[in-house]
N, C-alpha and C. Protein backbone atom coordinates (compact mmCIF):
# COMPACT_ATOMS: atom_id res chain seq x y z
N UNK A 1 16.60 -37.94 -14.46
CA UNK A 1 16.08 -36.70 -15.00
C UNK A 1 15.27 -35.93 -13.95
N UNK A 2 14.37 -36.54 -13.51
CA UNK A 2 13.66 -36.03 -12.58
C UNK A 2 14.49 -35.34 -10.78
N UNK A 3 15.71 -35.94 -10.78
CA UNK A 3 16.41 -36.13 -9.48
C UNK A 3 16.96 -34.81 -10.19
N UNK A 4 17.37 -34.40 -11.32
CA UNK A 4 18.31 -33.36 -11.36
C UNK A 4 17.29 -32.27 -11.68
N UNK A 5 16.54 -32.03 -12.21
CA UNK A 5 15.07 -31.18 -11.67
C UNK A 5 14.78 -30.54 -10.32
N UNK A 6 14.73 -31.99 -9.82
CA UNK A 6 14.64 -31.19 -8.07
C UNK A 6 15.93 -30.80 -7.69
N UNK A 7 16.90 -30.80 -7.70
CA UNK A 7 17.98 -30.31 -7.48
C UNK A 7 18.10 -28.54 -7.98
N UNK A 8 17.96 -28.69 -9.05
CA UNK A 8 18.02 -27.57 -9.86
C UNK A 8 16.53 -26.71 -9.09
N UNK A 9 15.78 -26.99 -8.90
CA UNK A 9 14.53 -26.18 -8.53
C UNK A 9 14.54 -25.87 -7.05
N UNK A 10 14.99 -26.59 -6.26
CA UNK A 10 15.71 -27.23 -4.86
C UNK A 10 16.28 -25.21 -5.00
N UNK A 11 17.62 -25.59 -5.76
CA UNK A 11 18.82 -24.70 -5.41
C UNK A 11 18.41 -22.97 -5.77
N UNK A 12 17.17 -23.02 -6.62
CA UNK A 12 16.82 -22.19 -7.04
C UNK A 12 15.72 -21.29 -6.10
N UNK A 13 15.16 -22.01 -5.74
CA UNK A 13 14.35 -21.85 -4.64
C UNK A 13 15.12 -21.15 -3.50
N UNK A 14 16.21 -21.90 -2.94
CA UNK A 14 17.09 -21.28 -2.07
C UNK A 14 17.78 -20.18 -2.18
N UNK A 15 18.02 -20.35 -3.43
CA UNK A 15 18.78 -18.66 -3.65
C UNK A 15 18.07 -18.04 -3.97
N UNK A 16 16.69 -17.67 -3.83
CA UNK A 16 15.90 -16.33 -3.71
C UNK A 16 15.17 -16.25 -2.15
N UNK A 17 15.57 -17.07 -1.55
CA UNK A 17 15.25 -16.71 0.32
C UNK A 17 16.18 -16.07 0.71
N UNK A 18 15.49 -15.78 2.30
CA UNK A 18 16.39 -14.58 2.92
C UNK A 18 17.39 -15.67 3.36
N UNK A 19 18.48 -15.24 3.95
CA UNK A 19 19.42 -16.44 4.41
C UNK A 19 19.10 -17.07 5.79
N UNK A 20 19.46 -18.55 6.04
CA UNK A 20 18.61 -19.20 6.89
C UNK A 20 18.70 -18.19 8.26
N UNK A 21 19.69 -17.57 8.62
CA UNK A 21 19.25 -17.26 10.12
C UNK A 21 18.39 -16.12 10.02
N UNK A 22 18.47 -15.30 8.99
CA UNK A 22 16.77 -14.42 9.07
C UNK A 22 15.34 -15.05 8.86
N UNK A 23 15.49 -16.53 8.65
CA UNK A 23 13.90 -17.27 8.95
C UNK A 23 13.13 -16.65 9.81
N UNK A 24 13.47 -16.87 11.04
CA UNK A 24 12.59 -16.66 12.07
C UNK A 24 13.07 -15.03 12.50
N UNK A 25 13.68 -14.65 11.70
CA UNK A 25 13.18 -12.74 12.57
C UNK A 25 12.38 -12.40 12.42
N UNK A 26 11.23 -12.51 13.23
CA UNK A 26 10.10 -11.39 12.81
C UNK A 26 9.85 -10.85 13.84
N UNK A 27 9.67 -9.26 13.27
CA UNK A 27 9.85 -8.21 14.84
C UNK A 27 8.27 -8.22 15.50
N UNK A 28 8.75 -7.75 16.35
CA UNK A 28 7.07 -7.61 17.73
C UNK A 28 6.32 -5.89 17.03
N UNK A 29 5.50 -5.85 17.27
CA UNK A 29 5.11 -4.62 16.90
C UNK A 29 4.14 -4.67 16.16
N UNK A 30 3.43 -3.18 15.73
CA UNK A 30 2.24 -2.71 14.89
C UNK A 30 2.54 -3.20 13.92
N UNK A 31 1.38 -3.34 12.77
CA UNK A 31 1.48 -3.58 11.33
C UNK A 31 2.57 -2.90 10.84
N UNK A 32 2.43 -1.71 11.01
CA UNK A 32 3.08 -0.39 10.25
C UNK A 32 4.75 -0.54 10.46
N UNK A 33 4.83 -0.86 11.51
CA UNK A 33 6.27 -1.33 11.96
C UNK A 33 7.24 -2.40 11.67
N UNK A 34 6.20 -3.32 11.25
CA UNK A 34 6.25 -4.54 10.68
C UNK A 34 6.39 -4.63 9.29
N UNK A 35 5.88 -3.97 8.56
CA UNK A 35 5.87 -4.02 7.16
C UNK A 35 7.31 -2.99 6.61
N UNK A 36 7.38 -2.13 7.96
CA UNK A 36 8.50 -1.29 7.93
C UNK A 36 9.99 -2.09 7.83
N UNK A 37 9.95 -2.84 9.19
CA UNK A 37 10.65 -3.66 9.08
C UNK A 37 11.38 -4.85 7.91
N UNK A 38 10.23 -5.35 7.21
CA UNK A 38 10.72 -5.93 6.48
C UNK A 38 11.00 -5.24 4.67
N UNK A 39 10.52 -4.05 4.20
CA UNK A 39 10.93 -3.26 3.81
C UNK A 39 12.24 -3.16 3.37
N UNK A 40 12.50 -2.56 4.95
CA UNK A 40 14.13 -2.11 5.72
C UNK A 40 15.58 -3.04 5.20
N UNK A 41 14.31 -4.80 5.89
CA UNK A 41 15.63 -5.69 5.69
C UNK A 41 15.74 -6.13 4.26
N UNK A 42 14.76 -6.21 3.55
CA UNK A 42 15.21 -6.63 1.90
C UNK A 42 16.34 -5.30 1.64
N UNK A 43 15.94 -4.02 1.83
CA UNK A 43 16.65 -3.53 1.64
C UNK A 43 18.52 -3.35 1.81
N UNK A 44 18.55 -4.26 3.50
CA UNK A 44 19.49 -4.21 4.16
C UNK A 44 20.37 -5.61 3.05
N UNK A 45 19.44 -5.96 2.79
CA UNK A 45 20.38 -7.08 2.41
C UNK A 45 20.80 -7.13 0.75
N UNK A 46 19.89 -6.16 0.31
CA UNK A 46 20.36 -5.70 -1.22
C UNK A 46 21.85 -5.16 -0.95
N UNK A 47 21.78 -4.42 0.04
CA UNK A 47 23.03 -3.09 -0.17
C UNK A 47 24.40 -4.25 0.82
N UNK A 48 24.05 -4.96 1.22
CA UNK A 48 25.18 -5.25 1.40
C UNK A 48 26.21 -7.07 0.97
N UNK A 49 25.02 -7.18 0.02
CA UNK A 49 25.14 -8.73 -0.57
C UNK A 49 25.94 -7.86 -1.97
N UNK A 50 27.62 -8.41 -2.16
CA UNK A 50 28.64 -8.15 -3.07
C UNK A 50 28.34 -9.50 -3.66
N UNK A 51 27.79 -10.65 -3.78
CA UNK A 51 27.35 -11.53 -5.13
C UNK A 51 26.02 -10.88 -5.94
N UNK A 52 25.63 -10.17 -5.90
CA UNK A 52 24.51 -9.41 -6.77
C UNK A 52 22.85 -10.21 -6.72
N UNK A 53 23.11 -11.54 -5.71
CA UNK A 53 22.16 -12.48 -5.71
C UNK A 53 20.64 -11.84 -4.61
N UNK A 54 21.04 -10.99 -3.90
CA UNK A 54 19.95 -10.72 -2.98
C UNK A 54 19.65 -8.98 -3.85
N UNK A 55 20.84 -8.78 -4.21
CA UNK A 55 20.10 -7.15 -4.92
C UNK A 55 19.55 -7.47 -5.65
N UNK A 56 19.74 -8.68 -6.98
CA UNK A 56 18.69 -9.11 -7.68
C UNK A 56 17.03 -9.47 -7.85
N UNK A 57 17.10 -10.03 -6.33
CA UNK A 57 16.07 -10.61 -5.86
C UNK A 57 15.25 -9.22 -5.03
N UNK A 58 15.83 -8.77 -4.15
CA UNK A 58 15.09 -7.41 -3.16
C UNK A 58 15.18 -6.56 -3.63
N UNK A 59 16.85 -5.68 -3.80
CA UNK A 59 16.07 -4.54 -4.66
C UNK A 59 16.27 -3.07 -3.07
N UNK A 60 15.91 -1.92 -3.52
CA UNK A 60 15.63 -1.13 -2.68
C UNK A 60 14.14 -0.80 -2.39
N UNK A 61 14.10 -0.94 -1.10
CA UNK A 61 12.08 -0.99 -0.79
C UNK A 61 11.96 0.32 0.03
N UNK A 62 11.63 1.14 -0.31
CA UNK A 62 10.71 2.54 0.56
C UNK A 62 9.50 2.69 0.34
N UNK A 63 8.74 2.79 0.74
CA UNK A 63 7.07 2.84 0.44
C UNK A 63 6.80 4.60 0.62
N UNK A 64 6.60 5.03 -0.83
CA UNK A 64 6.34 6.93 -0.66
C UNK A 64 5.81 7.45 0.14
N UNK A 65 4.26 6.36 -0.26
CA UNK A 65 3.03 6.50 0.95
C UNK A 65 3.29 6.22 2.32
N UNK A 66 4.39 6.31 2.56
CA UNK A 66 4.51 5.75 4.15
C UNK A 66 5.74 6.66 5.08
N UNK A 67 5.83 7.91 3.92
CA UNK A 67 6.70 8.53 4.78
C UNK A 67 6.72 9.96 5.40
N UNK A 68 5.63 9.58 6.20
CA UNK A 68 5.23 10.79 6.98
C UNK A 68 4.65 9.67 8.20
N UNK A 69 4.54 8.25 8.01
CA UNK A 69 4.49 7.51 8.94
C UNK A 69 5.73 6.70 10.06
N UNK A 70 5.97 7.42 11.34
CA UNK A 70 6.94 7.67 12.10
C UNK A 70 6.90 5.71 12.31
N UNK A 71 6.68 5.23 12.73
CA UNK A 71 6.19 3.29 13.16
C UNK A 71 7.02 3.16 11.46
N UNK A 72 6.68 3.02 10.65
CA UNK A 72 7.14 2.39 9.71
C UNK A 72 8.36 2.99 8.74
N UNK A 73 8.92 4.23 9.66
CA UNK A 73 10.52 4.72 9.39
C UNK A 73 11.24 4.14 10.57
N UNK A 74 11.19 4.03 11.45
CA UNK A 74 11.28 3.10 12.88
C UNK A 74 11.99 1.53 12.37
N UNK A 75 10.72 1.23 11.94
CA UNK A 75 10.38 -0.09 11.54
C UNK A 75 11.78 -0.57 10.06
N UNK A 76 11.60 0.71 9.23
CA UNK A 76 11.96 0.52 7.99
C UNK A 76 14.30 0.33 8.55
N UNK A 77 14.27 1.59 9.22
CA UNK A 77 15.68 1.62 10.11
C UNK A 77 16.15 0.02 10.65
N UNK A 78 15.19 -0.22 11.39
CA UNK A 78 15.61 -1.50 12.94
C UNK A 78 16.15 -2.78 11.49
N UNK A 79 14.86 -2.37 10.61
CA UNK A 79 15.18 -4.25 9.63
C UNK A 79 16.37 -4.12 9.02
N UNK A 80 16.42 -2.18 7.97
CA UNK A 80 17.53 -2.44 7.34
C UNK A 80 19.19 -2.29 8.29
N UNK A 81 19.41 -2.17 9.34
CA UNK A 81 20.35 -2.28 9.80
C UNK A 81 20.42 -4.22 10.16
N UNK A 82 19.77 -4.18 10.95
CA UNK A 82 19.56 -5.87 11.34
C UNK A 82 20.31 -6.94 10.44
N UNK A 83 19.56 -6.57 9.21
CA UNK A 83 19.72 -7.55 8.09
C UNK A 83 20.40 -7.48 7.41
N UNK A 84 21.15 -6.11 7.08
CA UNK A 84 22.24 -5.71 6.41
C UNK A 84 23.78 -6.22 7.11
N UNK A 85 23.95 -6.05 8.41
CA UNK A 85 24.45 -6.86 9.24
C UNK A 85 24.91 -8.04 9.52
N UNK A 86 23.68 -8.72 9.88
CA UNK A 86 23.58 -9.85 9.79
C UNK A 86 24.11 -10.84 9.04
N UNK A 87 24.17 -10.76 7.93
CA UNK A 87 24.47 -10.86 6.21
C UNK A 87 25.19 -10.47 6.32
N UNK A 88 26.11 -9.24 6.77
CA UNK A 88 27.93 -9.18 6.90
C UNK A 88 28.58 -10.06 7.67
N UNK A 89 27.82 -11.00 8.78
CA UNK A 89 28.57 -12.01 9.50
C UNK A 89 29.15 -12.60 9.27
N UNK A 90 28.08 -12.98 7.89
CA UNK A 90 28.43 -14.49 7.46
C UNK A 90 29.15 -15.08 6.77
């Protein structure tokens, strides 16, 4: 009982992370760029995940307040191409 618990919580867990090779992307840069960035890539990976499992989970991210801020349209661009990408490799 307990073994199929962790399994089940295990698998569940996994399918709301980014996919393993976006672990370690994290870009160099300002806050603003940074937060841009990852923004960008939930985004990148909503629009191009056809199992409905990452649009479920991310979603489209623009921050209102942040768009007159040039670093975190920069930022918001570099992730959602990256990750949108990336996630088409695979």
């Amino acid at each position: 009982m307990h073994k199929r618990f962790l399994v089940i919580f295990t698998l569940l867990m996994l399918s709301s992370c980014r996919p393993v090779v976006l672990w370690y992307s994290e870009p160099e840069g300002p806050p603003d760029y940074k937060l841009g960035w990852q923004d960008g890539c939930d985004s990148g990976l909503s629009a191009e995940d056809s199992g409905y499992i990452y649009r479920a989970v991310y979603g489209f991210k623009k921050r209102p307040e942040m768009a007159e801020n040039d670093q975190y349209k920069v930022g918001w661009t570099d992730g959602f191409t990256y990750c949108r990408y990336t996630l088409d490799t695979q």
